[in-house]
C-alpha atoms as a PDB file:
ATOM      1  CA  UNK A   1     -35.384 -33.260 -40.876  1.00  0.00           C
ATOM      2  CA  UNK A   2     -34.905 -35.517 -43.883  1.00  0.00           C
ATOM      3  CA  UNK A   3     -36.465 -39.243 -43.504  1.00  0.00           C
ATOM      4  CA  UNK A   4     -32.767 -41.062 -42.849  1.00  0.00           C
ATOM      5  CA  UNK A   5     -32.340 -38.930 -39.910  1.00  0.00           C
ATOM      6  CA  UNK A   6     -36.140 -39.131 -38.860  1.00  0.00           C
ATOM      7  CA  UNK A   7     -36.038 -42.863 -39.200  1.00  0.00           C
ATOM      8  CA  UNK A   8     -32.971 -42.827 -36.975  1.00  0.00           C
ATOM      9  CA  UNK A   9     -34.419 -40.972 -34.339  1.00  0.00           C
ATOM     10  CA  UNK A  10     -37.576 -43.121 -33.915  1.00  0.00           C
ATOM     11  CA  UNK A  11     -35.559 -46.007 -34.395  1.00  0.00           C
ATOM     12  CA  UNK A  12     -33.359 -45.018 -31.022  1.00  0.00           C
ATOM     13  CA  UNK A  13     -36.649 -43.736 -29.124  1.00  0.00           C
ATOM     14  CA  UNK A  14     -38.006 -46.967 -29.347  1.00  0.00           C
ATOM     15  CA  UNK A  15     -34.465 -48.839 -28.239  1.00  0.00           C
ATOM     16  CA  UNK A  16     -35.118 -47.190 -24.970  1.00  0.00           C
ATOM     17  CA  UNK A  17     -31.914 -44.942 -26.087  1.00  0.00           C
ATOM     18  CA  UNK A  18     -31.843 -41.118 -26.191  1.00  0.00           C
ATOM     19  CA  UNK A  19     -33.445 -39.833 -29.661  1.00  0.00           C
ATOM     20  CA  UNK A  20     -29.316 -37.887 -30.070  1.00  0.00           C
ATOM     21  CA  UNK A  21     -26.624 -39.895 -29.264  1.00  0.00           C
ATOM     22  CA  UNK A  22     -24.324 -38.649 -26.504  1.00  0.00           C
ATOM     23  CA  UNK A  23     -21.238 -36.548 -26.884  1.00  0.00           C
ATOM     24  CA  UNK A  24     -19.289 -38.146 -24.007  1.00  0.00           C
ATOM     25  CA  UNK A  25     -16.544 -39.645 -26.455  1.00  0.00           C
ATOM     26  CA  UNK A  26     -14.720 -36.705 -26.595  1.00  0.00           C
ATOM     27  CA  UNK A  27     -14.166 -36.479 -22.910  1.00  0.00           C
ATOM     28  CA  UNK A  28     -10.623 -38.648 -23.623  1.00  0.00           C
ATOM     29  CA  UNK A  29      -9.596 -35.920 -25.442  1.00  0.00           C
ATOM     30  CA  UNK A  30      -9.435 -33.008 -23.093  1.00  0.00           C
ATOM     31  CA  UNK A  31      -6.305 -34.128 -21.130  1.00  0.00           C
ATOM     32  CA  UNK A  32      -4.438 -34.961 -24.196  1.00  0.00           C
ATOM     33  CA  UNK A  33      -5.328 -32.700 -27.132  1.00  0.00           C
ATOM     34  CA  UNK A  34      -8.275 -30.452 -26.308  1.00  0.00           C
ATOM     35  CA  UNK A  35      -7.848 -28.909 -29.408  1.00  0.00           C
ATOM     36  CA  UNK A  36      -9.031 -31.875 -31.182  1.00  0.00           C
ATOM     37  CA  UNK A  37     -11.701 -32.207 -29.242  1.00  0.00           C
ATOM     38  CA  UNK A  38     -12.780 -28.487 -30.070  1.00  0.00           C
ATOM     39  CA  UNK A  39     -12.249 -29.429 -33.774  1.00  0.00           C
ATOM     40  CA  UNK A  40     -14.357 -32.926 -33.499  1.00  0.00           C
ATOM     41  CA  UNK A  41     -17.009 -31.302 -31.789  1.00  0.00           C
ATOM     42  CA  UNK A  42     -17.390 -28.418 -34.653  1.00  0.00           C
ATOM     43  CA  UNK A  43     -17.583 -31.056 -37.073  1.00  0.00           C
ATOM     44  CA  UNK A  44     -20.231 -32.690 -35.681  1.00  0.00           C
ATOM     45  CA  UNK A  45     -22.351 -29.683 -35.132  1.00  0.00           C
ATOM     46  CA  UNK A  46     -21.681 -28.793 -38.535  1.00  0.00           C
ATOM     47  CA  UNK A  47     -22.535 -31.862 -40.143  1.00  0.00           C
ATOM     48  CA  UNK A  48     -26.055 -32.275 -37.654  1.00  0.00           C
ATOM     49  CA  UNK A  49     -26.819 -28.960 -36.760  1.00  0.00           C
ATOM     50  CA  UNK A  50     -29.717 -28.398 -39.623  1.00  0.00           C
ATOM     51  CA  UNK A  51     -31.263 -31.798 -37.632  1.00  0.00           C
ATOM     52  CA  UNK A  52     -30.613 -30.592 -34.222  1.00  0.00           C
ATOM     53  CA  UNK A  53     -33.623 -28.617 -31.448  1.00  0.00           C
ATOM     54  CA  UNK A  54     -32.558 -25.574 -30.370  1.00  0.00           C
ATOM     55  CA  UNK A  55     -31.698 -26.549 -26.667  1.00  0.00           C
ATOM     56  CA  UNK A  56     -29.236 -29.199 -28.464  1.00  0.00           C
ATOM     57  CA  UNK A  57     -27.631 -26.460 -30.539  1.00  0.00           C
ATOM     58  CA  UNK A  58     -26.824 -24.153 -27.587  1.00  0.00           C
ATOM     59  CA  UNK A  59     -25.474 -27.178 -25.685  1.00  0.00           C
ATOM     60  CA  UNK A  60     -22.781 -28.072 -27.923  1.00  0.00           C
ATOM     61  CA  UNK A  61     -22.270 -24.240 -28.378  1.00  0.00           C
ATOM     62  CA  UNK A  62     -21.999 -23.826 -24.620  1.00  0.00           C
ATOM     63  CA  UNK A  63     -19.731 -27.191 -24.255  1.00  0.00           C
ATOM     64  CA  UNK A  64     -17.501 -25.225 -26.876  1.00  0.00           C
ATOM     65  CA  UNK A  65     -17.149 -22.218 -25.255  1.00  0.00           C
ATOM     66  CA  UNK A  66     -16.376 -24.093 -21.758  1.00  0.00           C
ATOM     67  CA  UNK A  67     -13.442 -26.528 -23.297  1.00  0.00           C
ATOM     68  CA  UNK A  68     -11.741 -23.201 -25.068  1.00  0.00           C
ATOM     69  CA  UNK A  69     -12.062 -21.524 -21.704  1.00  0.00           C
ATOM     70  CA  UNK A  70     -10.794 -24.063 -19.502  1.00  0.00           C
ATOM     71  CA  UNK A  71      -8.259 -26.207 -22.042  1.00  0.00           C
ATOM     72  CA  UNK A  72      -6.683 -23.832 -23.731  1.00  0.00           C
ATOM     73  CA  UNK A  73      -6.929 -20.362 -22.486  1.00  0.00           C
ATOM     74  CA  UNK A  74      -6.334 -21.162 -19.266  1.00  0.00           C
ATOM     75  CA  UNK A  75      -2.788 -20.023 -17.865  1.00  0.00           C
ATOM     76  CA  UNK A  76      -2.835 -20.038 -13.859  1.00  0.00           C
ATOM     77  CA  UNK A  77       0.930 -21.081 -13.400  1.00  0.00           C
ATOM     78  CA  UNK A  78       2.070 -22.112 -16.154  1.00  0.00           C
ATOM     79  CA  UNK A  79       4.124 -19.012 -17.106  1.00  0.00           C
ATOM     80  CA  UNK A  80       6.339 -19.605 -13.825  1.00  0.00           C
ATOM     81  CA  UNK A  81       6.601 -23.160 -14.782  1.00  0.00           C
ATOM     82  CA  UNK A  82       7.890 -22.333 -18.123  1.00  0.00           C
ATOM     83  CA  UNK A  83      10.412 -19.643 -16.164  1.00  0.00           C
ATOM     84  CA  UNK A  84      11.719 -22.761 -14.326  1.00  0.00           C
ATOM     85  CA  UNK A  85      12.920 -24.846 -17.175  1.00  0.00           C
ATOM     86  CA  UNK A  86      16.608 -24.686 -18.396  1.00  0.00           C
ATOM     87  CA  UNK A  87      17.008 -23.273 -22.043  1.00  0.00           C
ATOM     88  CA  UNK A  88      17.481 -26.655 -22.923  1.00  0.00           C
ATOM     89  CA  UNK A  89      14.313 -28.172 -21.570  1.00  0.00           C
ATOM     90  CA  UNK A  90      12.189 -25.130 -23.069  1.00  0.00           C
ATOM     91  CA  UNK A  91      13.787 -26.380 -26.644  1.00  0.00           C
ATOM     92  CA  UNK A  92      12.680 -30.011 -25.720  1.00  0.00           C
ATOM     93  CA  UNK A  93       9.311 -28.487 -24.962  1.00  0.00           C
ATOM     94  CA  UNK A  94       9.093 -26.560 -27.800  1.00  0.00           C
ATOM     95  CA  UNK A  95      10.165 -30.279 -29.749  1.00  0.00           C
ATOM     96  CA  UNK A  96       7.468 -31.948 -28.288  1.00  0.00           C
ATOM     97  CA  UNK A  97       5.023 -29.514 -28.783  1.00  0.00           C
ATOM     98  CA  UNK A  98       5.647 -29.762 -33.313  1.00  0.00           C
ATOM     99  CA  UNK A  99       5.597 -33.577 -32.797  1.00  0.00           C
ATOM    100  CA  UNK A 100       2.275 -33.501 -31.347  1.00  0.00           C
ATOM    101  CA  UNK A 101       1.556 -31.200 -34.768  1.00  0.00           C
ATOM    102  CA  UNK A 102       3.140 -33.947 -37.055  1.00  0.00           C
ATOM    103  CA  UNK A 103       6.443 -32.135 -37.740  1.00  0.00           C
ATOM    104  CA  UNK A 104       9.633 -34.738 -37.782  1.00  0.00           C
ATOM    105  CA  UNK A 105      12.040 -32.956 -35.482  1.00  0.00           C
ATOM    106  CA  UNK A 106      15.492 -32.804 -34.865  1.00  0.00           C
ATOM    107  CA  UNK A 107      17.455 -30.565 -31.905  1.00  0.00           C
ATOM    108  CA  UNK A 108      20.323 -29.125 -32.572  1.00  0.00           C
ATOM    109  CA  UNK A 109      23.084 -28.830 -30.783  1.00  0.00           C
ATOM    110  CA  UNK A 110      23.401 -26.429 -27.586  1.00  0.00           C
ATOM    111  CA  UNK A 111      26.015 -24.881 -29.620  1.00  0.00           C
ATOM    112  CA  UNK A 112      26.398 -23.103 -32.813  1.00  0.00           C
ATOM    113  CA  UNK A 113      23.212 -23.967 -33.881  1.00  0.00           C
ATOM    114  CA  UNK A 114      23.266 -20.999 -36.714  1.00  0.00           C
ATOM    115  CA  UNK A 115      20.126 -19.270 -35.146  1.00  0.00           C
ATOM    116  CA  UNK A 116      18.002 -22.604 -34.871  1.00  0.00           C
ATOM    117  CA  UNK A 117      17.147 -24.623 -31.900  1.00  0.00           C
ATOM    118  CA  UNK A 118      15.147 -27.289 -33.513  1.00  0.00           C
ATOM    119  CA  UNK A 119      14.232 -28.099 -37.409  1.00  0.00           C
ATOM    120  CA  UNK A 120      10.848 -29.248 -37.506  1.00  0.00           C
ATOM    121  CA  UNK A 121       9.778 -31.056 -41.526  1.00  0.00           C
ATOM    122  CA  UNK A 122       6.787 -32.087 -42.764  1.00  0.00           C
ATOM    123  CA  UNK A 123       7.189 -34.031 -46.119  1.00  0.00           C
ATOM    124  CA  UNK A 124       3.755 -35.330 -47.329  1.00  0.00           C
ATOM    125  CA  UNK A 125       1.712 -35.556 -51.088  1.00  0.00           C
ATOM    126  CA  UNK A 126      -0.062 -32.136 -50.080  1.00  0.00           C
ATOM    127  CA  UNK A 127       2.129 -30.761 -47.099  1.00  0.00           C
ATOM    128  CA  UNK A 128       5.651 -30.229 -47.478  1.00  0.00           C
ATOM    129  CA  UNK A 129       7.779 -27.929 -44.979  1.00  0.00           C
ATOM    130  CA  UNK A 130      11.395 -27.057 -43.531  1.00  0.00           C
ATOM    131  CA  UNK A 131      10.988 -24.681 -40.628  1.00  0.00           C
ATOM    132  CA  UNK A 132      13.503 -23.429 -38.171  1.00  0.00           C
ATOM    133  CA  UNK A 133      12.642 -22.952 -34.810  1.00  0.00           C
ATOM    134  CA  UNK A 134      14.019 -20.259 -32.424  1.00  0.00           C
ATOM    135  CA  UNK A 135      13.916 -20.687 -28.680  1.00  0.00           C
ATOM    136  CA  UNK A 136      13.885 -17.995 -26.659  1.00  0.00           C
ATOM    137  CA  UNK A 137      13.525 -18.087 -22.665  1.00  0.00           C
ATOM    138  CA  UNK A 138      14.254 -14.505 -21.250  1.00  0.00           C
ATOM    139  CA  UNK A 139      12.652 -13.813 -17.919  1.00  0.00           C
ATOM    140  CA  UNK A 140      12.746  -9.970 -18.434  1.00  0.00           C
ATOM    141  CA  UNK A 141      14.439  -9.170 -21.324  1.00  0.00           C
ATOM    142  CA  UNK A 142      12.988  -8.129 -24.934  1.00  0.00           C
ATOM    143  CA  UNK A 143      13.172 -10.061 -27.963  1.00  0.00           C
ATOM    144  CA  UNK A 144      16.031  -7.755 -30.055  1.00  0.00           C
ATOM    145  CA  UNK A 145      15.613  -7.224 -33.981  1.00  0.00           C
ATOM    146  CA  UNK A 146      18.921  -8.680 -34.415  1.00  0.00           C
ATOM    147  CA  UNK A 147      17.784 -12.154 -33.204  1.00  0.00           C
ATOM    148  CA  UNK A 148      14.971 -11.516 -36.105  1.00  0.00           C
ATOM    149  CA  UNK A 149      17.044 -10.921 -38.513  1.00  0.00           C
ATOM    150  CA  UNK A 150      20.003 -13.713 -37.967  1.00  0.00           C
ATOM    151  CA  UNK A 151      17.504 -16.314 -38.493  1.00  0.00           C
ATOM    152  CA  UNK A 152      15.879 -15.129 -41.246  1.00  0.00           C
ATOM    153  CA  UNK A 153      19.288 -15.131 -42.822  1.00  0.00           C
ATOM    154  CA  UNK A 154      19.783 -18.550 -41.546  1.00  0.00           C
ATOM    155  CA  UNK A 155      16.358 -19.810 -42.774  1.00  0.00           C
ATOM    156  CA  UNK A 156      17.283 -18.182 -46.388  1.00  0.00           C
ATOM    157  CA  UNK A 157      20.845 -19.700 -46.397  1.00  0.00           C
ATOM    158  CA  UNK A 158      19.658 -22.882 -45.724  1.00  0.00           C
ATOM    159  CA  UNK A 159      16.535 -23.031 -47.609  1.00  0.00           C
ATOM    160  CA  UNK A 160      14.055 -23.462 -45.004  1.00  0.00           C
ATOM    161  CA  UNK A 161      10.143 -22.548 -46.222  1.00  0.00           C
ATOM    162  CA  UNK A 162       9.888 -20.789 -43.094  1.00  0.00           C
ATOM    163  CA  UNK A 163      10.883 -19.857 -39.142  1.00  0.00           C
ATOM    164  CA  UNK A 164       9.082 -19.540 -35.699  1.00  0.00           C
ATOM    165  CA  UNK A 165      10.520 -18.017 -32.417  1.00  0.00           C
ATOM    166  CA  UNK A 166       9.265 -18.851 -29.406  1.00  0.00           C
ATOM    167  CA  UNK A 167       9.645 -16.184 -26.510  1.00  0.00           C
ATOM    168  CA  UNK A 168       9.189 -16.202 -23.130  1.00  0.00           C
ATOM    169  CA  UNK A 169       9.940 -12.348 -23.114  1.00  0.00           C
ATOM    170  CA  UNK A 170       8.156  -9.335 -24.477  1.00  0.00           C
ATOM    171  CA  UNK A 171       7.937  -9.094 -28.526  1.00  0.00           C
ATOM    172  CA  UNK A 172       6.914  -5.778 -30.213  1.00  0.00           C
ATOM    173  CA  UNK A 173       3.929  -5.425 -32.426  1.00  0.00           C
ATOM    174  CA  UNK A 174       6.365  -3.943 -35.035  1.00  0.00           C
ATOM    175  CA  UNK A 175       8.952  -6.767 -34.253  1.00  0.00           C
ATOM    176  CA  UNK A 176       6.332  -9.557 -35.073  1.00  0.00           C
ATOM    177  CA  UNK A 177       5.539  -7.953 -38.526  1.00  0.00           C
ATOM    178  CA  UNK A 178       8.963  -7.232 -39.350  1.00  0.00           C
ATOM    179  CA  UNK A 179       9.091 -10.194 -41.563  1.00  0.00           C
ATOM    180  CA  UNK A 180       6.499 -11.874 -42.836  1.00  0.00           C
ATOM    181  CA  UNK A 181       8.542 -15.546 -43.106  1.00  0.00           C
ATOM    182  CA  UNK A 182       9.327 -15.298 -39.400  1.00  0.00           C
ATOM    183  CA  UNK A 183       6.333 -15.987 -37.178  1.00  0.00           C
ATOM    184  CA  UNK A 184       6.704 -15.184 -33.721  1.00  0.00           C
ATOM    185  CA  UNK A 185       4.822 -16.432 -30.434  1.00  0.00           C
ATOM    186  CA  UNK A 186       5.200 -14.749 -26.982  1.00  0.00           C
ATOM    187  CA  UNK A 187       4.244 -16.270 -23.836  1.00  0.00           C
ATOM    188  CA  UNK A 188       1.031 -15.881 -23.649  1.00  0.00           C
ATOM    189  CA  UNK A 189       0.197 -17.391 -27.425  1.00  0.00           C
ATOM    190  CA  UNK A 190       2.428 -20.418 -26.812  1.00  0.00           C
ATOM    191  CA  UNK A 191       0.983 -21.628 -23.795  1.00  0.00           C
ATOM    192  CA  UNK A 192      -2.077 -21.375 -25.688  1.00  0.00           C
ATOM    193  CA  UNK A 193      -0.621 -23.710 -28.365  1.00  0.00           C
ATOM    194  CA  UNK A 194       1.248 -25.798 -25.637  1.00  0.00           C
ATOM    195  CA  UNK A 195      -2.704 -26.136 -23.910  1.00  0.00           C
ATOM    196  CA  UNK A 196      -4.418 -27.237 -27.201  1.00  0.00           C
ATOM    197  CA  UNK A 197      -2.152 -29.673 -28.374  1.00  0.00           C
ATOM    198  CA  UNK A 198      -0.462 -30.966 -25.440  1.00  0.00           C
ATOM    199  CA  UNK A 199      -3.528 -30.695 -23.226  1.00  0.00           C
ATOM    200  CA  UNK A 200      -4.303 -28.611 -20.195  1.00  0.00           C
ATOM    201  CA  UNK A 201      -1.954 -30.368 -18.087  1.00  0.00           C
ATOM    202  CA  UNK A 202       1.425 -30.397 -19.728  1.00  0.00           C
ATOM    203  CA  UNK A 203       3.298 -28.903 -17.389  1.00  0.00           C
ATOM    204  CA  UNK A 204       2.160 -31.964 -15.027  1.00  0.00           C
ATOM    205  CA  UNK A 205       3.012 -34.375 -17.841  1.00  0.00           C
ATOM    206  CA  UNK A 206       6.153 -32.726 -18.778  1.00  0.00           C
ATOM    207  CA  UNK A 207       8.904 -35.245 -17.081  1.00  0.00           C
ATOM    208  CA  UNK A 208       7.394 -37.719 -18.861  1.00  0.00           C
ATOM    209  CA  UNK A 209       6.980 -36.289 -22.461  1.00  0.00           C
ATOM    210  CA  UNK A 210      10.388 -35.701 -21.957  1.00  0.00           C
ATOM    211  CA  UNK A 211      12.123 -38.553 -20.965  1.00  0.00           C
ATOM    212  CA  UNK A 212       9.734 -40.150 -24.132  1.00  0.00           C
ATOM    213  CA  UNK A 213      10.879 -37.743 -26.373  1.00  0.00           C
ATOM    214  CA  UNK A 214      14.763 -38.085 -25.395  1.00  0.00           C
ATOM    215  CA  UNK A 215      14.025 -42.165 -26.077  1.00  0.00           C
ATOM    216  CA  UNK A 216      13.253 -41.580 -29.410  1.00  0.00           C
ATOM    217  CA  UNK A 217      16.193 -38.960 -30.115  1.00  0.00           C
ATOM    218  CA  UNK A 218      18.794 -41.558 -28.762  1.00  0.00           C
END
């Protein structure tokens, strides 16, 4: 341990405080982004970890492990939820879930929408993006090449950098590597996307995210 962090240590030892200060801030997060939470809790252990006793070093490990467990991987019923939504409240989801990424989003109309449900943009100094986003919501049915292929000649026509299609159906190994500009997620991956940037609870919070969200379109 190098003398800064020695001197810090002895310093809080003899404030009556514990030698490592506590890692309870991050407890806001796990209803509301738990993903963030994962992500400031790795930086800290990788700044500190060289510092840190071994006991501390499992703990945060362990505390890890728990929030990815419980926030995002969890799915209980969230898959009937999703099942229960009209097509056009899965493509508000779907909104809500790139605005909580940073996109700038705009829904499209229920109609001819050209193979796109939403256009999501990023234009920063370092990050600049067009992408089209697909929303699927079958119940049993199988995501069909042709859907594939229509917006990837969509995305080309129109110069997006890329697309995304959300399904709530079954998507073939050799359908998601079709093409390579066209990401696709399938239940199971979104609602671990919807869990770690939306929080654990979204499904609870959804009525309101969405009346929010339909504010700010208006």
């Amino acid at each position: 341990m190098n003398q800064l962090k020695y001197n810090e240590r002895i310093y809080r030892i003899k404030n009556k405080q514990e030698a490592w200060e506590g890692l309870t801030w991050v407890l806001p997060l796990l209803n509301i982004n738990p993903m963030k939470a994962l992500k400031a809790l790795g930086m800290y252990f990788d700044a500190e970890c060289i510092y840190m006793p071994d006991d501390r070093i499992h703990g945060i490990s362990d505390a890890m492990d728990i929030i990815e467990e419980k926030y995002i991987k969890s799915a209980s019923d969230k898959n009937a939820y999703i099942f229960s939504l009209t097509s056009r409240e899965f493509e508000i989801l779907i909104a809500i879930l790139y605005e909580a990424l940073g996109y700038k989003v705009n829904l499209t109309k229920a109609t001819r929408d050209g193979g796109k449900d939403i256009i999501a943009e990023i234009n920063e100094n370092e990050r600049k993006e067009k992408v089209f986003v697909e929303c699927k919501l079958y119940k049993t049915c199988e995501l069909k090449k042709e859907t594939v292929r229509a917006l990837g000649y969509t995305m080309l026509s129109e110069e997006a950098t890329r697309a995304v299609i959300f399904t709530s159906g079954y998507a073939t190994k050799a359908l998601k590597e079709m093409d390579t500009r066209i990401q696709i997620f399938d239940m199971e991956e979104m609602i671990l996307l919807l869990n770690a940037n939306l929080g654990e609870r979204w499904y609870a919070d959804f009525e309101r995210l969405k009346s929010n969200f339909m504010k700010e379109m208006s």
